[in-house]
Protein backbone atom coordinates (compact mmCIF):
# COMPACT_ATOMS: atom_id res chain seq x y z
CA UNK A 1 8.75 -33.24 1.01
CA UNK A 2 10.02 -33.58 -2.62
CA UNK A 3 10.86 -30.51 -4.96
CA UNK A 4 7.74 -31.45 -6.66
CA UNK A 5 5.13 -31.59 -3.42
CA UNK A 6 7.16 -27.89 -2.24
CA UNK A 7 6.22 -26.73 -5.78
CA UNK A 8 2.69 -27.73 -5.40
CA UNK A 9 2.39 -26.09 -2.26
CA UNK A 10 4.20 -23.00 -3.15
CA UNK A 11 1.65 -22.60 -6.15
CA UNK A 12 -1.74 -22.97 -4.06
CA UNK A 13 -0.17 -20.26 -1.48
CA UNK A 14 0.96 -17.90 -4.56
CA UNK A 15 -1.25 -14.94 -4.50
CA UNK A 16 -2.20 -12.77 -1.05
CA UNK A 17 1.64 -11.67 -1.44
CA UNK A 18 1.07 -10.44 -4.64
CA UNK A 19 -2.33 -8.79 -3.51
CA UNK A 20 -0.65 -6.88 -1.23
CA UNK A 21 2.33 -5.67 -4.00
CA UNK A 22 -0.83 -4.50 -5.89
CA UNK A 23 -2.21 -2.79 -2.77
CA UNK A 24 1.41 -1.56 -1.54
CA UNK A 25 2.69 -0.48 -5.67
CA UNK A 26 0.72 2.72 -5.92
CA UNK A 27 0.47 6.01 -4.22
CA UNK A 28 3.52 5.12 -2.48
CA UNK A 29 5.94 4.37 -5.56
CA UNK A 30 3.86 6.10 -8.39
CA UNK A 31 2.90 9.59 -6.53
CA UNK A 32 5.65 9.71 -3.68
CA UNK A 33 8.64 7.64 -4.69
CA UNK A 34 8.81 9.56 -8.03
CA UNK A 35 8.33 13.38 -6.13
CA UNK A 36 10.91 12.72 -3.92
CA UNK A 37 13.30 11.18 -7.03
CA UNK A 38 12.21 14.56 -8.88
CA UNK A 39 12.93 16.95 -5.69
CA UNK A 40 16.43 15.33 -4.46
CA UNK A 41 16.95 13.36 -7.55
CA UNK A 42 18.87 10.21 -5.65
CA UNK A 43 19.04 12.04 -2.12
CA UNK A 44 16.61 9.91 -0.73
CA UNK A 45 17.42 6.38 -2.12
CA UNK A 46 18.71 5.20 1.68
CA UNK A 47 15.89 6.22 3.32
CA UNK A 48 13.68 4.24 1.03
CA UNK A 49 15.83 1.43 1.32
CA UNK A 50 15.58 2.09 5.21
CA UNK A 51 11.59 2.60 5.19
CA UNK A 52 11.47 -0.73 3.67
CA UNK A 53 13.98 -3.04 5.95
CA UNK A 54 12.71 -1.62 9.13
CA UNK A 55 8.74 -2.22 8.19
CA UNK A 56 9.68 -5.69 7.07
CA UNK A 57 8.87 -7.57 10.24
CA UNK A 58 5.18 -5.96 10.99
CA UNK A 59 4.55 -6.85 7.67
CA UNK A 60 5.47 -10.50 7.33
CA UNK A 61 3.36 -11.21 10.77
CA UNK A 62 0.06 -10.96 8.67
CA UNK A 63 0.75 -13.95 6.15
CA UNK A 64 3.16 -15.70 8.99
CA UNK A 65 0.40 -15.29 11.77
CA UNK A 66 -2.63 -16.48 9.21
CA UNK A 67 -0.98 -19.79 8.06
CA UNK A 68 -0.06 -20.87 11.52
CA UNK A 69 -3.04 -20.26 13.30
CA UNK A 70 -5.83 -20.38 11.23
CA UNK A 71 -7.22 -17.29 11.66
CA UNK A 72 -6.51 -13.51 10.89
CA UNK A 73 -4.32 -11.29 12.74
CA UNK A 74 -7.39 -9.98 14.34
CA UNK A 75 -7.64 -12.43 16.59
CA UNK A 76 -4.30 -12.31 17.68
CA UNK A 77 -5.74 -8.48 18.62
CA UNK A 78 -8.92 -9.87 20.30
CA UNK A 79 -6.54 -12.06 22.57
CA UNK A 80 -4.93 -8.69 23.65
CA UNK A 81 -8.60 -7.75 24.75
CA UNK A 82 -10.81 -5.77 23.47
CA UNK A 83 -8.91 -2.54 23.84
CA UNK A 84 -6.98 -3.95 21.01
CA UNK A 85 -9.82 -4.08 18.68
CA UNK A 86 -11.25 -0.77 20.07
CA UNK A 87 -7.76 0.29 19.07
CA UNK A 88 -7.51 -0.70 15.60
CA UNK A 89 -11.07 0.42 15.14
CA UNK A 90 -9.78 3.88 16.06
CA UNK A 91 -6.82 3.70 13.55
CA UNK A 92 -8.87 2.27 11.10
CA UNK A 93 -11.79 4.64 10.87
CA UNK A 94 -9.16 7.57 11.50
CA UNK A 95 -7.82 6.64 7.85
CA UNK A 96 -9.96 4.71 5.93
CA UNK A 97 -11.78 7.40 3.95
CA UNK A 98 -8.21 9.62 3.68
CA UNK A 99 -6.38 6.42 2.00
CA UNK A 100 -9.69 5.35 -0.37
CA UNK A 101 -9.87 8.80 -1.62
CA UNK A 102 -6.33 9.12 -1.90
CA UNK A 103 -5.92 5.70 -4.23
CA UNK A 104 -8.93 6.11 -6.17
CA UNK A 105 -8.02 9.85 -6.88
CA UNK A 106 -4.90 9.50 -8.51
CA UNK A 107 -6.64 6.23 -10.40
CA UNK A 108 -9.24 8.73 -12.01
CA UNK A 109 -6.96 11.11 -11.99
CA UNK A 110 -4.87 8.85 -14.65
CA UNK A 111 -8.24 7.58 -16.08
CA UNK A 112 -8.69 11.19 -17.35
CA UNK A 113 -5.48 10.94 -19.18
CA UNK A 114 -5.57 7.70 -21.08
CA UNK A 115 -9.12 8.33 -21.84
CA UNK A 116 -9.20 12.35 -22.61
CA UNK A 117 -11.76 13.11 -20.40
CA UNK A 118 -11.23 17.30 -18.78
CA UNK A 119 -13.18 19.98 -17.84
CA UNK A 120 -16.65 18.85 -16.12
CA UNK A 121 -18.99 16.19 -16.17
CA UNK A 122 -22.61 16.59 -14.85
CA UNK A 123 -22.14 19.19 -13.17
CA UNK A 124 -18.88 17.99 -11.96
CA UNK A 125 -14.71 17.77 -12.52
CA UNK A 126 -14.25 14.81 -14.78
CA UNK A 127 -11.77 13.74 -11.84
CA UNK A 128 -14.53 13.50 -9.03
CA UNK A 129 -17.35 11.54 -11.38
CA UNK A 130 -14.84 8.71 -12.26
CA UNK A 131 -13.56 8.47 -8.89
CA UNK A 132 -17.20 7.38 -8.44
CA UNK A 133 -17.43 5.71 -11.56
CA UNK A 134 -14.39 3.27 -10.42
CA UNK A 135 -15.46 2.95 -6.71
CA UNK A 136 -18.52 1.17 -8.19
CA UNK A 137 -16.78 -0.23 -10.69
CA UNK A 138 -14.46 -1.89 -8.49
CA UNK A 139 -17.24 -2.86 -6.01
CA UNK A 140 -18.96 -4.70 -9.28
CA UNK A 141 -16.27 -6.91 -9.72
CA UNK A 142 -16.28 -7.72 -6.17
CA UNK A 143 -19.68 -8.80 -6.35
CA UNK A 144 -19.12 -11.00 -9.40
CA UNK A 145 -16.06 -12.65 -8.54
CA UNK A 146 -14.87 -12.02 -5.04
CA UNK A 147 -11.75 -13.81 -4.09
CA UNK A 148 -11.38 -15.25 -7.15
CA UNK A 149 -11.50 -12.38 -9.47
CA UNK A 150 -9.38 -10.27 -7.66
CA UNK A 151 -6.95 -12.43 -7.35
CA UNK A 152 -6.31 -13.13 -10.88
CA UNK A 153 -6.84 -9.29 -11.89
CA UNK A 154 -3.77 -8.44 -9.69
CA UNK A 155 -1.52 -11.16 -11.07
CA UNK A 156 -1.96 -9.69 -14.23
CA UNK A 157 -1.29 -5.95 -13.99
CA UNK A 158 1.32 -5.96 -11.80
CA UNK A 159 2.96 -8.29 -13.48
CA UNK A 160 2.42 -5.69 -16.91
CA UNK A 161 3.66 -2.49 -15.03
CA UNK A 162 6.74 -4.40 -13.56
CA UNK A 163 7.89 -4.72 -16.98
CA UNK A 164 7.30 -1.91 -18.51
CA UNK A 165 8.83 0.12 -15.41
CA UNK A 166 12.04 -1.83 -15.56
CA UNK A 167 12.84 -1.10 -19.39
CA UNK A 168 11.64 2.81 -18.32
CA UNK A 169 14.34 2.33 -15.55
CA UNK A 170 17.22 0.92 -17.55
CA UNK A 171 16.14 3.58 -20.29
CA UNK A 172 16.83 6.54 -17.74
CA UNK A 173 20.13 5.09 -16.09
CA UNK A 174 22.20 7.10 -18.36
CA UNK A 175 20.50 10.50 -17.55
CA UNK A 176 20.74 9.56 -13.34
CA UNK A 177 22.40 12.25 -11.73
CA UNK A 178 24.47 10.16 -9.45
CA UNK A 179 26.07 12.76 -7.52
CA UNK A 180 23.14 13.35 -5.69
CA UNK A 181 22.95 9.93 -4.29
CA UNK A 182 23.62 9.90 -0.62
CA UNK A 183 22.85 6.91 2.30
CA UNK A 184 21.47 9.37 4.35
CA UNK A 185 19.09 12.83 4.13
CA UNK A 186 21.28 16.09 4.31
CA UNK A 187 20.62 17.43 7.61
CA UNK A 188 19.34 20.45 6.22
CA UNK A 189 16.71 18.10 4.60
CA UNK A 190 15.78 17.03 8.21
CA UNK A 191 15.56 20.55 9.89
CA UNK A 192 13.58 22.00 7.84
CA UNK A 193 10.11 21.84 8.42
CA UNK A 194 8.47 22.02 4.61
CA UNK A 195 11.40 19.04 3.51
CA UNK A 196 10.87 16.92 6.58
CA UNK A 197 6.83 16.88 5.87
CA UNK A 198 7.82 15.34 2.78
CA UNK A 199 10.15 12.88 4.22
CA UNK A 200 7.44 11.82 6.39
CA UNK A 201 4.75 11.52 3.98
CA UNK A 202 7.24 9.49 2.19
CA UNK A 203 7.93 6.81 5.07
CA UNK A 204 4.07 6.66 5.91
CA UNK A 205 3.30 4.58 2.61
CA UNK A 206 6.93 3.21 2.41
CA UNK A 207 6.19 0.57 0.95
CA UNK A 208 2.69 0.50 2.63
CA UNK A 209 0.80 1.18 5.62
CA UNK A 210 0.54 -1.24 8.22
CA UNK A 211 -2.85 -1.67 8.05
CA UNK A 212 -2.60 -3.80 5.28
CA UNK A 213 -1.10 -6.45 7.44
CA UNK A 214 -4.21 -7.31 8.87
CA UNK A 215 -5.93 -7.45 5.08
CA UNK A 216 -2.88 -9.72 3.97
CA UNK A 217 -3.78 -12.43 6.87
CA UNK A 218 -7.64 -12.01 5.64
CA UNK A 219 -6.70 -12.37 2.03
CA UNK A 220 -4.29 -15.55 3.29
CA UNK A 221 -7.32 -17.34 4.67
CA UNK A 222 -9.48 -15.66 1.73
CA UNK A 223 -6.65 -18.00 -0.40
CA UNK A 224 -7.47 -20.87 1.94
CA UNK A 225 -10.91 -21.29 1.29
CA UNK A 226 -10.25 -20.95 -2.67
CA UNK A 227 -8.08 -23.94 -3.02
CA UNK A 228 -9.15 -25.96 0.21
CA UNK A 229 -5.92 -26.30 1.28
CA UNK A 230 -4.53 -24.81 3.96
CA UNK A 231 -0.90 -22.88 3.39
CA UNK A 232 2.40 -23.99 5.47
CA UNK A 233 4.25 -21.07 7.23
CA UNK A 234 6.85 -21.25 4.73
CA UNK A 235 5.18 -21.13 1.72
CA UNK A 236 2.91 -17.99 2.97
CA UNK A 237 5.98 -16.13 3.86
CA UNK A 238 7.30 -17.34 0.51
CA UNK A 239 4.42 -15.87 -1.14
CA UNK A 240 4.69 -12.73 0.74
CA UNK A 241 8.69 -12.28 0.48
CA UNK A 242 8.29 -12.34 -3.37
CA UNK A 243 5.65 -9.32 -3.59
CA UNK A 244 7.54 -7.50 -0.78
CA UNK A 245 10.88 -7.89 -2.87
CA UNK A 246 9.06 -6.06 -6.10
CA UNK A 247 7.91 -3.18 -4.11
CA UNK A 248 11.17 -2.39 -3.52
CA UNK A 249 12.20 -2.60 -6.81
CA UNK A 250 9.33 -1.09 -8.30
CA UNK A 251 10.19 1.94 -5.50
CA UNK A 252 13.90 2.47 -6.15
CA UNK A 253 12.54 2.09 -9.96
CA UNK A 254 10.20 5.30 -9.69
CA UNK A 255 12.95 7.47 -7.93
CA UNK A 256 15.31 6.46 -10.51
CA UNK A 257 12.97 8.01 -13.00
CA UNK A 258 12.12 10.86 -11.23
CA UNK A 259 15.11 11.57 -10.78
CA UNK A 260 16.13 11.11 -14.13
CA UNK A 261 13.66 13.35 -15.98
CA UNK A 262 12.50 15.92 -13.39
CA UNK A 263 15.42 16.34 -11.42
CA UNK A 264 17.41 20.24 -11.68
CA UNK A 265 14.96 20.88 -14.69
CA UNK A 266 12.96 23.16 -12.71
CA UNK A 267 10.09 21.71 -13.84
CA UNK A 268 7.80 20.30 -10.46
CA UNK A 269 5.02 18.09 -10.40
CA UNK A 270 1.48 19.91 -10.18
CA UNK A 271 -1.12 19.52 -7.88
CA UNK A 272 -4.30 19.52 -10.49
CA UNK A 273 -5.11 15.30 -11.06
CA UNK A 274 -4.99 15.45 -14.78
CA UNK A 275 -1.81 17.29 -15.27
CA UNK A 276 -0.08 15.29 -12.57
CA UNK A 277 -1.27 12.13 -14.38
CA UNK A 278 0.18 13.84 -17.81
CA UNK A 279 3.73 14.02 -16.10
CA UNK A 280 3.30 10.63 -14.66
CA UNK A 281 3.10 9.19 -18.27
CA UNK A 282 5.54 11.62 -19.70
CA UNK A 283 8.16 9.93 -17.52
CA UNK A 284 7.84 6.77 -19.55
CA UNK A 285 7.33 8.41 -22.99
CA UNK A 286 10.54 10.11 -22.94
CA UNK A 287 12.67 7.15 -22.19
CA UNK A 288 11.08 4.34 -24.37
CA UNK A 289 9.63 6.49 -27.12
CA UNK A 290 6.36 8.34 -27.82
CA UNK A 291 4.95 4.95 -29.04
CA UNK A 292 4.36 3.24 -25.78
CA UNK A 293 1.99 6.07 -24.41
CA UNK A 294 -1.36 4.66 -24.65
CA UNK A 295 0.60 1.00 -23.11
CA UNK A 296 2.09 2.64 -20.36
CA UNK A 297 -0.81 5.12 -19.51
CA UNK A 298 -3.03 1.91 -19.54
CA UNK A 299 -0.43 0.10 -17.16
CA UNK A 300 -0.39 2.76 -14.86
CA UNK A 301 -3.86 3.12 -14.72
CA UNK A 302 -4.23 -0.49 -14.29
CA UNK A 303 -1.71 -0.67 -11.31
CA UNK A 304 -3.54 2.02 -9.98
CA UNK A 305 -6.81 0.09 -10.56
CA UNK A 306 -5.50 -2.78 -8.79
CA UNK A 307 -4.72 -0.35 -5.75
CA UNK A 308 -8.10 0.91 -5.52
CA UNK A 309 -9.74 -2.71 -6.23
CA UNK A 310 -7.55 -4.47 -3.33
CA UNK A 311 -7.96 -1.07 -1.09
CA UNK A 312 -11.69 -1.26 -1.31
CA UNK A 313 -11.93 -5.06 -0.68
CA UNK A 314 -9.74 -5.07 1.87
CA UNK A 315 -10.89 -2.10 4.14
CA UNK A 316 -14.74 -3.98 4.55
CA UNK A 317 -13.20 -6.69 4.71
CA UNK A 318 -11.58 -5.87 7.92
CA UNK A 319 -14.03 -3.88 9.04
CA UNK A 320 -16.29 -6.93 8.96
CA UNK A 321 -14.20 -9.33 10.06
CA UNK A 322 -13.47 -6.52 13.05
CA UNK A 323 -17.42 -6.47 14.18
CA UNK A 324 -17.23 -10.79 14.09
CA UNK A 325 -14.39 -10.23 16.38
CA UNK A 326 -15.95 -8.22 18.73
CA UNK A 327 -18.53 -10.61 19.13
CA UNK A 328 -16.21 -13.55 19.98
CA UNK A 329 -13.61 -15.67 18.95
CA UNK A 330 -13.27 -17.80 15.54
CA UNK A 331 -12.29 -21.38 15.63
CA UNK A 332 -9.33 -21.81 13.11
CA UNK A 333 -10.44 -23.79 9.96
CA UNK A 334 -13.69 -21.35 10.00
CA UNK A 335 -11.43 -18.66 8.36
CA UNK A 336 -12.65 -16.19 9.74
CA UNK A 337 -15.68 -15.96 7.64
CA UNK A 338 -17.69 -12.38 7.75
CA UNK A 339 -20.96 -11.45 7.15
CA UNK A 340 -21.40 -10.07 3.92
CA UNK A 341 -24.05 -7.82 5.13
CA UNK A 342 -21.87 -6.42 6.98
CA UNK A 343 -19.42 -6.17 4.15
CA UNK A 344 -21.51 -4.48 1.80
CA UNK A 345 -22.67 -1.51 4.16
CA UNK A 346 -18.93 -1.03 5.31
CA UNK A 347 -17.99 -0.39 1.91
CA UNK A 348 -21.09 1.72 1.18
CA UNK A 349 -19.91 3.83 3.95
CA UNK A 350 -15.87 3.89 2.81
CA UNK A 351 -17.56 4.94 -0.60
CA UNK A 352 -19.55 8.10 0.28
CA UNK A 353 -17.13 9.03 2.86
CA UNK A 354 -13.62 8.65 0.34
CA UNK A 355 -16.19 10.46 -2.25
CA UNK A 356 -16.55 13.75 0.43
CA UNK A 357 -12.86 13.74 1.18
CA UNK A 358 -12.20 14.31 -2.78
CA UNK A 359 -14.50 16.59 -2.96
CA UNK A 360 -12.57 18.89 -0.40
CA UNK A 361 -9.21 17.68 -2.32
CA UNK A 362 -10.02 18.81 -5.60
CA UNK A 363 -7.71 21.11 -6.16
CA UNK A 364 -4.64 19.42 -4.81
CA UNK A 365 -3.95 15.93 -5.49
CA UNK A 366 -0.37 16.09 -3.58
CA UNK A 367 -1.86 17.74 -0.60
CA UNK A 368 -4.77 14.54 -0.72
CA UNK A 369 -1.93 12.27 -1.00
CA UNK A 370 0.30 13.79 2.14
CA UNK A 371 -2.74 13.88 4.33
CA UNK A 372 -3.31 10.09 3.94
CA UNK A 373 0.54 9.01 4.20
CA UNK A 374 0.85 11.21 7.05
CA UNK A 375 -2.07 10.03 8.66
CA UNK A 376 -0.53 6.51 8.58
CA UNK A 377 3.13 7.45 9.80
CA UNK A 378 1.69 8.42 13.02
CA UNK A 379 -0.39 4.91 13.84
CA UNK A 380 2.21 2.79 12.75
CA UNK A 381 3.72 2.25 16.25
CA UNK A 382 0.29 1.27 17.67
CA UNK A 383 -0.21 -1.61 14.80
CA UNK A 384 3.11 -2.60 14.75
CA UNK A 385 3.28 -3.20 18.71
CA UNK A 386 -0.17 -5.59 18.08
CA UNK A 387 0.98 -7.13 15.46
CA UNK A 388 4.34 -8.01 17.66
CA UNK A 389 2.22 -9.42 20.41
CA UNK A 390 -0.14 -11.01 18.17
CA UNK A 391 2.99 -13.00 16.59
CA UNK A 392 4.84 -14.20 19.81
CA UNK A 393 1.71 -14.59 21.64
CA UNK A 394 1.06 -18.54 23.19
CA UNK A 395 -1.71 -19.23 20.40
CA UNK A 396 1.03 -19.32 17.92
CA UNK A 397 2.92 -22.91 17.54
CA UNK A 398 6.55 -22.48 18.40
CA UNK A 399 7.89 -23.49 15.57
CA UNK A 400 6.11 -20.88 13.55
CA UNK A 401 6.97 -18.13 15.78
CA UNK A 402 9.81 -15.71 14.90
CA UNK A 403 13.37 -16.07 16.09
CA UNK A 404 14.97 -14.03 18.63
CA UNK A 405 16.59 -11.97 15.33
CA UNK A 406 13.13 -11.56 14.00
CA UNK A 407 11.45 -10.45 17.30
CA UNK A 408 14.53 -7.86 17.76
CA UNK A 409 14.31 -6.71 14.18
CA UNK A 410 10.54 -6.19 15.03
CA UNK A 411 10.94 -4.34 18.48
CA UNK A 412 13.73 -1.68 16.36
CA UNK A 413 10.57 -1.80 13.48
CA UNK A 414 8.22 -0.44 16.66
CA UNK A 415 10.86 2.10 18.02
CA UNK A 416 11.86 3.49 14.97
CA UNK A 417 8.10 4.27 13.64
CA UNK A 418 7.67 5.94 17.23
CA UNK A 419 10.29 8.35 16.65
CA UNK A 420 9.50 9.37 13.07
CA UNK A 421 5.95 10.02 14.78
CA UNK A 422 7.26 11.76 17.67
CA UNK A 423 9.77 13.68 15.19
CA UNK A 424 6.58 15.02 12.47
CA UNK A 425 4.97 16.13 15.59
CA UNK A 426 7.74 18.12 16.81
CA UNK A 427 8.58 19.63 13.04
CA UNK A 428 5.16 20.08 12.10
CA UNK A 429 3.03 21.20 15.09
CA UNK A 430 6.32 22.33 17.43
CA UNK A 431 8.71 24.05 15.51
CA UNK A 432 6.63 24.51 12.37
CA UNK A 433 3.96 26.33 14.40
């Protein structure tokens, strides 16, 4: 194949990996990765750096699994049996309306900012009446454009707040306080219960949870059926490597600036939505200039947008595609087309359920956010042991399967996400009790 037929390729597969940056680049770097830079200023660089190398694997199976078979990672979990879909059903429903909420608070949260909404609203915090507001927004666009439109909405903001985060970064690198930086936690960091919490809730959306492996192999044959072609292995781990490679950045970015403006100024972040969304901001206004705070409210709004747009797609999507399953097997080429019935009153469920959990997290954005990321950190081992047997299972052509590297970088992936599990039970419920 020419450069020019590899280019062409390349270009129809271009897209799922950057759905799942906009999916990944949210709570996780935006909320978490810029607490922890404002807490241990660059204390915890090597353990993001960590979270992300070990995760690596589980992740890539989704795109990697999709191209070579045809058909979503699901049924690679049907082929375990149907304890494996009972299973992910279980994980799923365990943390769908906990991550929702959690994505499309801290979205209306910020919507309050750029548009100077406070106080109450029909009877209601501002906050919890635009989380509803954007839930339906979201599931609007979704209507009108499906694939399509989501797809192109994602290119575009991340593509905004990756720019304007970099020249926030390379604004605060004088102001880093680079004695802090260390490979790995203090161990006073790690034996205490409050700090180790935090570590964990950290990890658990590091750069994402797992769960959106399964949503990048739908939105892989989602990408299929747009262009009618159907992607090589390479190209959809192509696709995926390049979104994967600007979550890190975008993480070690948000740390950086944390750390930069918050860190030793005794100043923390607070737990109301609308002042935490203030301080977000503020962390960009200080460094380029009091100019660029309606642009870089509106980019982090729109980043967060694109979280809660590819959040709420993808959890019906899944949830539908998880019913089809149950019912039998796909043929590969079908693409593991779902009923949109089924669809629509999956995400009319995620919607008044994510809507009850912020209600009970008014008060306390942070504590909204931990519950969620938690909640994650301990089913990662389950999903990342299917997606492992999914991957080297016979279905899978040979050629497309990972290497013996791969599989061993996967199996360390599995161990290590049962011992941060094991270890947040043990501080939290154990010693902590």
């Amino acid at each position: 194949m020419n450069a020019s037929s590899r280019w062409h390729t390349l270009r129809l597969a271009l897209g799922p990996g950057l759905l799942w940056a906009g999916a990944a680049v949210g709570v996780s770097h935006l909320v978490q990765s810029t607490r922890a830079g404002a807490t241990f200023g660059l204390g915890l660089l090597g353990l993001v750096i960590f979270a992300n190398l070990y995760k690596y694997p589980t992740f890539s199976f989704g795109p990697r699994y999709a191209a070579a078979t045809g058909t979503s990672l699901l049924e690679g979990y049907r082929r375990e049996g149907r304890w494996a879909l009972a299973l992910y059903a279980a994980v799923t429903v365990a943390t769908m309306f906990t991550v929702q909420a959690a994505v499309t608070f801290v979205t209306a949260a910020l919507c309050t900012t750029l548009l100077g909404i406070d106080g109450v609203v029909f009877g209601q915090p501002a906050v919890v009446v635009l989380s509803g507001v954007l839930m339906a927004l979201c599931a609007g666009l979704l209507v009108l454009g499906h694939y399509k439109w989501l797809d192109k909405i994602i290119k575009v903001v991340v593509v905004v707040l990756t720019v304007t985060t970099l020249l926030a970064t390379l604004a605060v690198m004088p102001k880093l306080p680079w004695d802090s930086l260390r490979l790995l936690p203090a161990g006073d960091w790690i034996t205490t219960t409050t700090t180790a919490v935090m570590l964990c809730a950290l990890v658990g959306w590091m750069p994402s949870a797992f769960d959106i492996s399964v949503w990048h192999s739908l939105w892989t044959l989602a990408r299929r059926r747009e262009t009618g072609q159907a992607p090589s292995v390479d190209a959809a781990l192509t696709d995926f490597n390049i979104g994967y490679l600007g979550t890190v950045l975008l993480a070690l970015c948000f740390m950086m600036m944390g750390a930069g403006t918050m860190f030793e100024s005794g100043e923390s972040f607070a737990a109301a939505p609308a002042a935490f969304a203030a301080q977000i901001v503020r962390l960009y206004t200080e460094n380029l200039g009091e100019w660029t705070g309606p642009i870089v409210t509106l980019a982090a709004f729109a980043v967060m947008f694109s979280t809660t747009l590819t959040v709420i797609d993808g959890l019906p999507r899944a949830l539908a595609t998880l019913l089809a399953r149950f019912r039998g097997a796909v043929t590969p080429g079908e693409a593991d087309a779902i009923s949109r019935n089924v669809y629509w009153a999956a995400l009319g469920v995620l919607f008044v359920g994510s809507m009850i959990v912020i209600e009970f997290f008014i008060h306390s954005l942070t504590t909204m956010v931990d519950v969620a990321t938690v909640l994650s950190l301990l089913t990662a081992p389950a999903l990342a042991w299917l997606n492992h047997r999914a991957i080297t299972s016979d279905v899978v052509p040979t050629a497309a399967r990972p290497g013996p590297a791969m599989r061993a970088w996967s199996w360390c992936g599995i161990l290590i996400s049962l011992l941060l599990a094991s270890y947040f039970v043990i501080m939290r419920w154990v010693i902590g009790a």
